[in-house]
Protein backbone atom coordinates (compact mmCIF):
# COMPACT_ATOMS: atom_id res chain seq x y z
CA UNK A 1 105.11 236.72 181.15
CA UNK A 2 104.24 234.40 178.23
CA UNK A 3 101.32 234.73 175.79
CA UNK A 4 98.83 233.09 178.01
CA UNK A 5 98.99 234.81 180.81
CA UNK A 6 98.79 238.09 179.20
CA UNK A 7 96.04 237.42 176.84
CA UNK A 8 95.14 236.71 173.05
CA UNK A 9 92.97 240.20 173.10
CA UNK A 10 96.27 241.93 174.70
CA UNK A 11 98.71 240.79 172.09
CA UNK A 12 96.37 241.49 169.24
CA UNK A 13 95.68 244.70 170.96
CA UNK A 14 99.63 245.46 171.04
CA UNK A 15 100.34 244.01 167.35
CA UNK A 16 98.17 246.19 165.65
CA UNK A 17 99.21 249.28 166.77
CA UNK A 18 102.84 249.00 166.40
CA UNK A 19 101.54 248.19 162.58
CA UNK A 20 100.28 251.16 163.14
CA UNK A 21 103.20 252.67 164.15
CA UNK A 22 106.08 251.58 162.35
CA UNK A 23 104.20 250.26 158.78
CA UNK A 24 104.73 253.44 157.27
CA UNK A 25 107.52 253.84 154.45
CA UNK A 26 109.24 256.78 156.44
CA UNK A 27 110.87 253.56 158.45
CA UNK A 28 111.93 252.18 155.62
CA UNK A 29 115.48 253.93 155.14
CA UNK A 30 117.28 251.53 157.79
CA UNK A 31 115.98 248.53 156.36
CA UNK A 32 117.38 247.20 153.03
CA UNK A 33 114.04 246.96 151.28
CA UNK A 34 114.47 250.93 150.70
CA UNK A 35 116.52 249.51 147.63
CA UNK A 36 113.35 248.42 146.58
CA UNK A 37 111.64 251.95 146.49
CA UNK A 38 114.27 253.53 144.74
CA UNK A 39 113.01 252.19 141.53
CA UNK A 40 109.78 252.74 140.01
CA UNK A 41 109.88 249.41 137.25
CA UNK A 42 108.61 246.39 138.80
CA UNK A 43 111.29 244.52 137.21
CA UNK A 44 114.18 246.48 138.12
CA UNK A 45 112.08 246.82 142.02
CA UNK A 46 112.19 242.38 141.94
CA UNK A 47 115.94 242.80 140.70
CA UNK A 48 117.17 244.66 143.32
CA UNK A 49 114.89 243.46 146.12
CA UNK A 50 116.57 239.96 145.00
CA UNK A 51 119.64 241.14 145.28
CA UNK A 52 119.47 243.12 148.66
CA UNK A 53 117.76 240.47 150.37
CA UNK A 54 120.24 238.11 149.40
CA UNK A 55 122.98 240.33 151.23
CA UNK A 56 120.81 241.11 154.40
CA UNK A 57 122.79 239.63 157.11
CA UNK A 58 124.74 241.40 159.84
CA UNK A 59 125.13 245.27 160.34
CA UNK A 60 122.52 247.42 158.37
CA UNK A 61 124.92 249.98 157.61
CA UNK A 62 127.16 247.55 156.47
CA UNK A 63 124.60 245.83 154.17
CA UNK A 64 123.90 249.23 152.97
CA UNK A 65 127.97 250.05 151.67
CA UNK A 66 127.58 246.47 150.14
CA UNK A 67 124.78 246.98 148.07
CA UNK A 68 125.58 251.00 146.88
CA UNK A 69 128.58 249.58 145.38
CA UNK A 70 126.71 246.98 143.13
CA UNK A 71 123.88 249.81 142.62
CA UNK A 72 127.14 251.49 141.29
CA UNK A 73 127.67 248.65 138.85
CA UNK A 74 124.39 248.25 137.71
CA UNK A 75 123.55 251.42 137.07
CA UNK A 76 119.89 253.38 136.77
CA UNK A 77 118.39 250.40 134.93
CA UNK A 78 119.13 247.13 136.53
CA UNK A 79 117.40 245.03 134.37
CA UNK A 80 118.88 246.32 131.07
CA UNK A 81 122.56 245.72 132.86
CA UNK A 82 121.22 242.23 133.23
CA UNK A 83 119.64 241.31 130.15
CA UNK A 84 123.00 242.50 127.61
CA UNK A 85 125.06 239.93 126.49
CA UNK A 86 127.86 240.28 129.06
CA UNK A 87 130.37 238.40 131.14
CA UNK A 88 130.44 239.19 134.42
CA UNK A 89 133.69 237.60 135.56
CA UNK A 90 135.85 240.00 137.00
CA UNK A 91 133.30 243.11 137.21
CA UNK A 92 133.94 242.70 141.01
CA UNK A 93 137.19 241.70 141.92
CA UNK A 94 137.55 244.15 144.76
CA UNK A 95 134.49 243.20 146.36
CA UNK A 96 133.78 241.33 149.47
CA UNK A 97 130.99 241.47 151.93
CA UNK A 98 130.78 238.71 155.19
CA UNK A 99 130.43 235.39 153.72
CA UNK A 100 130.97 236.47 150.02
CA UNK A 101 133.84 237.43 147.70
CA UNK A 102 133.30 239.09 144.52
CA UNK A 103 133.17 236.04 142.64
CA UNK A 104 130.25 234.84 144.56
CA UNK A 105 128.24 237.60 143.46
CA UNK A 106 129.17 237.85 140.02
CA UNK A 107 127.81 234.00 139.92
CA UNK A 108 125.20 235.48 141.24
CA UNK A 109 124.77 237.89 138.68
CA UNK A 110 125.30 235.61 136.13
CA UNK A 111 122.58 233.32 137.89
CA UNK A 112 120.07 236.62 137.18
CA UNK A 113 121.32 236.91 133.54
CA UNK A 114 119.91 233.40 133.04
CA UNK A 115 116.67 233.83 134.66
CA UNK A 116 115.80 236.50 133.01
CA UNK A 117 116.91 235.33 129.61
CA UNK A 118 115.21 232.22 129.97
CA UNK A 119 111.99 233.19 132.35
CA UNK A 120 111.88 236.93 131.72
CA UNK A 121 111.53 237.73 135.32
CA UNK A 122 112.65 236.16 138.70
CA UNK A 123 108.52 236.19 139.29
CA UNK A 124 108.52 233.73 136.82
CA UNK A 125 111.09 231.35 138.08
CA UNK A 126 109.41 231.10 141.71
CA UNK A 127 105.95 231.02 140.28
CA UNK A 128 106.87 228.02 138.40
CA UNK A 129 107.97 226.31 141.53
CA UNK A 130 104.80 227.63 143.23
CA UNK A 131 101.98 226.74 141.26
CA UNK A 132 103.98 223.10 140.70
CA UNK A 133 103.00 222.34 144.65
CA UNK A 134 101.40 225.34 146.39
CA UNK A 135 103.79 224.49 149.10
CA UNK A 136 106.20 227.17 149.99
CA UNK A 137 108.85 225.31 151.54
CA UNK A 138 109.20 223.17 148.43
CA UNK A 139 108.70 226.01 146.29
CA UNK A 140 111.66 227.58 147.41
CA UNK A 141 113.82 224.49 147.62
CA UNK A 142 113.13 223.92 143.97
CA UNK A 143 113.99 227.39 143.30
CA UNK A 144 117.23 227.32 145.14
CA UNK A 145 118.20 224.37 143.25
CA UNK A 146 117.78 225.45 139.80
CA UNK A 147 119.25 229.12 140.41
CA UNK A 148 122.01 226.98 141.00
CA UNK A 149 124.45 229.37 142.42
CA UNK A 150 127.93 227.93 143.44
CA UNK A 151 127.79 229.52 147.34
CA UNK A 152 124.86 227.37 148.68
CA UNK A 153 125.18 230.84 151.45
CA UNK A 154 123.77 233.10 149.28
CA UNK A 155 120.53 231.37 148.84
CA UNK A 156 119.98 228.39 151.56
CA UNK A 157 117.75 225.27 151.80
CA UNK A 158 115.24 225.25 153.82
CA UNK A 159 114.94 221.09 153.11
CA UNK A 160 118.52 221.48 154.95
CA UNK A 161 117.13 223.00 158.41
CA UNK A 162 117.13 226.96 156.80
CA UNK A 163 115.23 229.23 157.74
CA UNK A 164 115.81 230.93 154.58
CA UNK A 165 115.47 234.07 156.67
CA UNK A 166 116.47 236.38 153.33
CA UNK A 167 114.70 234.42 150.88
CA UNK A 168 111.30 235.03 153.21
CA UNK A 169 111.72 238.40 153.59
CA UNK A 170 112.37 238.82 149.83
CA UNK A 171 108.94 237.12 149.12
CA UNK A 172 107.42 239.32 151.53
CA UNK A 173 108.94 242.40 149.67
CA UNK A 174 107.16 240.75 146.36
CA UNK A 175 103.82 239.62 147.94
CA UNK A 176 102.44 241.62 150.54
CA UNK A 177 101.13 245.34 149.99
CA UNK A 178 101.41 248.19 152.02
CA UNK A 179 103.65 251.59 152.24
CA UNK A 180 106.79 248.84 153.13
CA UNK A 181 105.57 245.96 150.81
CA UNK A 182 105.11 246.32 147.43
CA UNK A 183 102.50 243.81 146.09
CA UNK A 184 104.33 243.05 142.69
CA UNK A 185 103.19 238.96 142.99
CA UNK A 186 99.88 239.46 143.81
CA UNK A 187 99.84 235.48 141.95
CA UNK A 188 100.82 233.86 145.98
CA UNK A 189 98.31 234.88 148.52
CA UNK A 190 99.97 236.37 151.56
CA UNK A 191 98.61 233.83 153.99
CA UNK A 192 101.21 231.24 152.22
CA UNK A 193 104.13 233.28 153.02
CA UNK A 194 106.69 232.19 156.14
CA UNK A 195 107.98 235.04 158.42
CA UNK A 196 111.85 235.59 157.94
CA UNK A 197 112.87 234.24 160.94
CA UNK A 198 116.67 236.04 162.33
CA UNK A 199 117.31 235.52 165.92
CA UNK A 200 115.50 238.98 166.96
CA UNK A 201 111.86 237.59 165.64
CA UNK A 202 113.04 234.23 167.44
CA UNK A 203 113.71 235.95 170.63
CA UNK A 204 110.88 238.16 170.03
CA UNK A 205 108.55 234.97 169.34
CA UNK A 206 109.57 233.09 172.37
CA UNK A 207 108.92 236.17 174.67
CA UNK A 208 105.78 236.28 173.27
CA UNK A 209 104.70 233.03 173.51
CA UNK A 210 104.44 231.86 169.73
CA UNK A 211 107.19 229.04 169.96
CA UNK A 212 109.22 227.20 172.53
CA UNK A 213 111.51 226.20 170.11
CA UNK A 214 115.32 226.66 171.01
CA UNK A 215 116.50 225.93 166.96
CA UNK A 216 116.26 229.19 164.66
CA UNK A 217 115.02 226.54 161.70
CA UNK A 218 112.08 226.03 159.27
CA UNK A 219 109.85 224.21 161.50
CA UNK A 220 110.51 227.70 164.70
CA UNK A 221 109.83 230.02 161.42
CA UNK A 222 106.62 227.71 160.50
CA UNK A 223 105.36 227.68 164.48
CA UNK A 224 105.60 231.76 164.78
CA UNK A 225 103.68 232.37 161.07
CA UNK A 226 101.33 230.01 162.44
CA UNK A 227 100.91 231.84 165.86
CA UNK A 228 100.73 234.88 164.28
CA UNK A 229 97.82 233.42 161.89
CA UNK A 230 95.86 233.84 165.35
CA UNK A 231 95.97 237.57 164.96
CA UNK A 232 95.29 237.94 161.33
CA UNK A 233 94.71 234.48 159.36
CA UNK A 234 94.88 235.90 156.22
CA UNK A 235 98.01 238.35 156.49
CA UNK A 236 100.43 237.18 159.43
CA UNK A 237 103.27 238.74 158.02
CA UNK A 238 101.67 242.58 157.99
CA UNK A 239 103.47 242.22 161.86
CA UNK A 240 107.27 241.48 160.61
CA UNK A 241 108.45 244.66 160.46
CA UNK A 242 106.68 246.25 162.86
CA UNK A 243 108.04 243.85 165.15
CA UNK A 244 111.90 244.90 164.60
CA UNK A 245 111.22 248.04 164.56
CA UNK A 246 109.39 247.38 167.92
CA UNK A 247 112.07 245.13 169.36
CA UNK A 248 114.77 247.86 168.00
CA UNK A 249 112.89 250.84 169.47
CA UNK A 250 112.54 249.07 173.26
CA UNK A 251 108.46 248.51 172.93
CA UNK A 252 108.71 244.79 173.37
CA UNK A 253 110.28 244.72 176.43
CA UNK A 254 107.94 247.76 177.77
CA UNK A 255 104.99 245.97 176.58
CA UNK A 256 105.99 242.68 178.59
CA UNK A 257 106.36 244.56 181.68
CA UNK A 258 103.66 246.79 181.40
């Protein structure tokens, strides 16, 4: 069944109550944004969201043994373990998660160091980028690029065909407000943001109707935000997490034959 045949009133129907459902924070501890909660300073809450979004790829519970070993390293007050004069080199020899070895992430770290000494927050750095073009594909190209970091893998391009599936979801973290969301850059409205596109929302956005796109790129991320717009124009992203937690739970699929 695809989205015209069942209806725009159906689908809106459906969308808003698994929001409902599932946009409460008690879903929140098998998704890596409950890294985010743990921490009650919005600086240290942008530092590790950064951070755990930028390792959110494959299994959750391996994403989760990943990222309690650098809370281990960082300690109770991320940004202070950022912001002292330090040299991360060698801090995490022993550590290696999918695509990254320890070096990777203590450029990474090192990467943080220097936005923070030079912008005070990683807020800062994007909203430079931002307000330069209001345009958020650009805006995170040109944030990408000065980061700088030596794995391009860790933070993609979406001017390279990226979805930039973490980096979305990251922004979502920071922009949007709700029990999962935290609202911390209330500066970019949420109708700019993209949806992080993965190949469940792409699955889940062709079943539905929103794209007919094959390629999980920019321009399939761009089509489903924009076919989502339908249902809420000025927060399309409010349906992102409901919608894994949906597709996880089986409600998708009983929807569409229902």
């Amino acid at each position: 069944m695809d989205k015209g045949k069942m209806g725009r009133g159906k689908i809106k129907i459906f969308l808003d109550e698994i929001y409902e459902k599932y946009g409460k924070k008690k879903f929140i501890e098998r998704d890596p944004v409950k890294y985010v909660h743990i921490f009650s300073d919005p600086e240290d809450m942008e530092i590790v969201g950064f951070i755990a979004s930028t390792l959110s790829l494959g299994r959750i519970d391996q994403i989760f043994k990943a990222m309690d070993k650098l809370l281990f390293v960082m300690g109770e007050k991320p940004k202070e373990f950022f912001i002292e004069e330090r040299n991360f080199k060698g801090i995490l020899k022993n550590f290696t998660y999918r695509f990254f070895r320890g070096n990777d992430i203590e450029d990474l770290f090192e990467r943080i160091g220097w936005i923070l000494k030079n912008y005070g927050r990683i807020k800062n750095l994007f909203l430079k980028h931002w307000n330069s073009e209001k345009n958020m594909k650009i805006a995170i190209q040109n944030f990408v690029s000065e980061i700088g970091v030596k794995n391009s893998f860790l933070l993609p391009d979406p001017q390279k065909g990226s979805p930039c599936k973490r980096l979305n979801m990251f922004l979502r973290w920071m922009v949007r407000k709700d029990d999962i969301d935290t609202g911390l850059w209330s500066e970019i409205e949420k109708s700019n943001l993209i949806i992080p596109l993965d190949t469940h929302i792409s699955r889940i956005g062709r079943v539905l109707g929103f794209t007919k796109r094959k390629s999980n790129d920019w321009k399939t991320a761009e089509e489903i935000t924009n076919a989502l717009k339908e249902f809420d124009p000025e927060d399309p992203l409010k349906y992102d997490f409901a919608l894994c937690r949906a597709g996880i739970e089986g409600e998708i699929r009983r929807f569409l034959e229902g």
